[in-house]
Protein backbone atom coordinates (compact mmCIF):
# COMPACT_ATOMS: atom_id res chain seq x y z
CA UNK A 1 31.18 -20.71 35.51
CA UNK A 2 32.28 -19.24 38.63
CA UNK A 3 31.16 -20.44 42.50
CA UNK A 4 28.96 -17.22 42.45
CA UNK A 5 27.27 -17.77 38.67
CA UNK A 6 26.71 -21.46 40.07
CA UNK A 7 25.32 -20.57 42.94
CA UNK A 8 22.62 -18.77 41.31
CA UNK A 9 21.99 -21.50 39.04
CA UNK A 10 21.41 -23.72 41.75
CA UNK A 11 18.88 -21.26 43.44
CA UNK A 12 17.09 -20.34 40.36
CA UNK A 13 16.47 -23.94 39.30
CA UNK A 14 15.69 -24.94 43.05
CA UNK A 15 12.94 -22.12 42.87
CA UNK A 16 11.78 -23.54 39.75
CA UNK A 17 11.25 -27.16 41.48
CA UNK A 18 9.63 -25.50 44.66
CA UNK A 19 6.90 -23.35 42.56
CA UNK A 20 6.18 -26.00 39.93
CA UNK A 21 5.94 -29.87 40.08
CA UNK A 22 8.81 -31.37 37.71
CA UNK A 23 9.55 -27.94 35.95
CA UNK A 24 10.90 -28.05 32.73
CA UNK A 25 13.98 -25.69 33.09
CA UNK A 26 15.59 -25.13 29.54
CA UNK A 27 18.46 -22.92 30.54
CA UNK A 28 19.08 -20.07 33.05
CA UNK A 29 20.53 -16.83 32.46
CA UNK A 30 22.98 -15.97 35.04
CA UNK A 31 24.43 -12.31 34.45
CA UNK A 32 26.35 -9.41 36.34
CA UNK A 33 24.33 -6.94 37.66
CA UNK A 34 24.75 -3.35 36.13
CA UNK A 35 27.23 -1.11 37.97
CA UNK A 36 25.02 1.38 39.96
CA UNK A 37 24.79 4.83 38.07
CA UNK A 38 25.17 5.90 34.35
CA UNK A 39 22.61 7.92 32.29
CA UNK A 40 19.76 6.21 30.60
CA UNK A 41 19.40 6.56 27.41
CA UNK A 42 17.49 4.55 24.34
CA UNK A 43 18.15 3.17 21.49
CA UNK A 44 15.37 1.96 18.79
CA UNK A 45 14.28 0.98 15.54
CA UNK A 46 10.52 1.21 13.69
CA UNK A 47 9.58 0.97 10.22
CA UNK A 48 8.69 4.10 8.62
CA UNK A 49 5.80 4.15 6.08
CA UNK A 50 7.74 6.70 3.89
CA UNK A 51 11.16 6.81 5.35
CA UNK A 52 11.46 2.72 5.96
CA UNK A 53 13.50 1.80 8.99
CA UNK A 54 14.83 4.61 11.42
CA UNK A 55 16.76 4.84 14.28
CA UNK A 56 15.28 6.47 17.55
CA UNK A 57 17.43 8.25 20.65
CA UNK A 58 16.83 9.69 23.60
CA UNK A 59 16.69 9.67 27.24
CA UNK A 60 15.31 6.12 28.27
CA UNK A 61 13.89 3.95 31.10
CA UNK A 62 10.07 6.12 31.84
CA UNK A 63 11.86 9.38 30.68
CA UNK A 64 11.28 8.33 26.91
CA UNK A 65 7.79 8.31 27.99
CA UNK A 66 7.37 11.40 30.06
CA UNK A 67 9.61 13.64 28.28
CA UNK A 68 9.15 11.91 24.66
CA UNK A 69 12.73 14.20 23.75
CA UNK A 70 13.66 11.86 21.10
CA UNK A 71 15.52 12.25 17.08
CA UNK A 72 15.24 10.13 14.65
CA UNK A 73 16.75 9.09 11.55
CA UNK A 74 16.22 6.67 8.66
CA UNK A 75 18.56 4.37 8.36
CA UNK A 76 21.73 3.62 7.43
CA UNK A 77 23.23 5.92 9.85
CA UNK A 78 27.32 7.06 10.05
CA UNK A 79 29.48 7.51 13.06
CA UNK A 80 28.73 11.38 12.57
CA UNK A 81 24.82 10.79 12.24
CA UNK A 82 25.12 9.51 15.76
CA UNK A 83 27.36 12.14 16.99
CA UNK A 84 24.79 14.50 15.83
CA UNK A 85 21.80 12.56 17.21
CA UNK A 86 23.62 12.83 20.35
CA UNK A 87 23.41 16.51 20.32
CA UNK A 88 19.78 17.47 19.07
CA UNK A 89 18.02 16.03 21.66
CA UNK A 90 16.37 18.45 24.07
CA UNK A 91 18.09 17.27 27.24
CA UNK A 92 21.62 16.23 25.44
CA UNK A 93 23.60 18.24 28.31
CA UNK A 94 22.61 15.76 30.63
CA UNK A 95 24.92 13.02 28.36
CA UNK A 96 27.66 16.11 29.31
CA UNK A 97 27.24 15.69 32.69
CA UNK A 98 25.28 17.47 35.52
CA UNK A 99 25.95 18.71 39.08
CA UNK A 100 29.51 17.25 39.17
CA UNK A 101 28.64 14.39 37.20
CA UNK A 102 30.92 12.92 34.96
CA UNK A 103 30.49 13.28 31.01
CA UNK A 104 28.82 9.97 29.50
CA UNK A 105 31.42 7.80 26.82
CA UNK A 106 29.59 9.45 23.49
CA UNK A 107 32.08 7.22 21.62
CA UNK A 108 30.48 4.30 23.05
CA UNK A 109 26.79 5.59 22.25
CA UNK A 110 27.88 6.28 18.86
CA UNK A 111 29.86 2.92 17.99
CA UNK A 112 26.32 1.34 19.34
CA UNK A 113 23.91 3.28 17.41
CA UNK A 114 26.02 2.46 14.28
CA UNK A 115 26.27 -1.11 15.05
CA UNK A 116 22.56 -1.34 15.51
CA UNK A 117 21.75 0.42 11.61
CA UNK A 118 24.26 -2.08 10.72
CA UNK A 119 22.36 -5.16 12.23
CA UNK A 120 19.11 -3.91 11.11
CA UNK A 121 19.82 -3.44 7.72
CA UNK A 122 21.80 -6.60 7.57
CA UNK A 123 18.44 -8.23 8.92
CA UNK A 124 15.48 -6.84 7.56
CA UNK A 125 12.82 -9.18 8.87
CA UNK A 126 13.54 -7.24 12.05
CA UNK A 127 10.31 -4.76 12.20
CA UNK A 128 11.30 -3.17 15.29
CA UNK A 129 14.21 -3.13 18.19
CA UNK A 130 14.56 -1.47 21.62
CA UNK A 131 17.27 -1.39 23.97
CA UNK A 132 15.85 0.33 26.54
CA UNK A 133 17.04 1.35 29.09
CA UNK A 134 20.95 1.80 28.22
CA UNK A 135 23.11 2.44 31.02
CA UNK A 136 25.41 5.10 29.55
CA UNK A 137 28.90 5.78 32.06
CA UNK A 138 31.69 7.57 31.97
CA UNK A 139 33.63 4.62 30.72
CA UNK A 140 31.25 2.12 28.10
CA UNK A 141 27.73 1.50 28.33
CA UNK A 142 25.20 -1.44 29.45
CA UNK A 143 22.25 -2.64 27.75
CA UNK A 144 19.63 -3.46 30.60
CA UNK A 145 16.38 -4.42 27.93
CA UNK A 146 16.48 -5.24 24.23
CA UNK A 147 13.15 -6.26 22.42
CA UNK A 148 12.91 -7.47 18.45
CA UNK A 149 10.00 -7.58 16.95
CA UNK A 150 9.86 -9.46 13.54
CA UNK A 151 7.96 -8.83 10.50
CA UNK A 152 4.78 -11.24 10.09
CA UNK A 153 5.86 -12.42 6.94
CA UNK A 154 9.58 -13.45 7.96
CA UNK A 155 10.07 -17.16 8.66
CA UNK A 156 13.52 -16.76 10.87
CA UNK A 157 10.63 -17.35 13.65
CA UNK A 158 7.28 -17.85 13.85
CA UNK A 159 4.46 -19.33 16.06
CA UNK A 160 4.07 -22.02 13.85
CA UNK A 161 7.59 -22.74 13.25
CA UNK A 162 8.24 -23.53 16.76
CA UNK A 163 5.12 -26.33 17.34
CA UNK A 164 3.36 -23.59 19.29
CA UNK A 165 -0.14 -23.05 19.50
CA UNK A 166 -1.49 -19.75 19.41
């Protein structure tokens, strides 16, 4: 851990102890911020009542829900599925770059999508996925978000699985 990452520890769990008596801290997450810029973009999953699982992409963050300029396809996707994904979308010159701004890492985007048809279809208790927003840059790509949503009839988790009451 380095004297930064510890440092945060320290003042997360010493927030923890001021806003609750005898907290129960499990674990902290201590990550590096995302570098400033990129394009976002997002990447998701849903369960198709005739198609079965297919992949969503777009422009993410609130753009996926103001501009809803989004394609889709059912699952399992190839490298050149996502290179074509890539370029339906409405707004796909902005992954080119706009107003002197550099060209997002499509090879990146692509390797991801792949990898997430992969994961999904080597899991399919997963129901549905996010990763929204994805940082897209120049040079690689950060994944801000993720959320999995699991089928109600897996039992990799459940409510009463874990001792929890719902």
């Amino acid at each position: 851990m380095s004297p930064t990452s510890h440092r945060c520890f320290l003042e997360i769990v010493a927030n923890a102890k001021a806003a609750v008596t005898n907290p129960n801290v499990v674990g902290v997450l201590v990550s590096p911020m995302a570098a400033k810029g990129g394009v976002e973009v997002i990447v998701g999953i849903v369960r198709d009542a005739a198609y079965g699982p297919v992949i969503m992409f777009g422009l993410g963050g609130v753009l996926v829900e103001v501009l809803r300029d989004v394609v889709f396809r059912a699952l399992p996707i190839s490298r050149n599925d996502a290179f074509a994904m890539l370029d339906e979308f409405k707004a796909q010159a902005i992954l080119d770059g706009v107003r002197g701004g550099a060209p997002v890492d499509r090879d990146a985007l692509a390797d991801l999508m792949v990898s997430i048809s992969d994961f999904v279809e080597a899991f399919p208790e997963i129901d549905e996925l996010d990763l929204n927003p994805i940082l897209a840059y120049p040079n690689g790509l950060a994944v801000l978000d993720v959320r999995i949503l699991l089928t109600a009839s897996s039992t990799a988790w459940s409510v009463e699985k874990q001792g929890i009451e719902a």
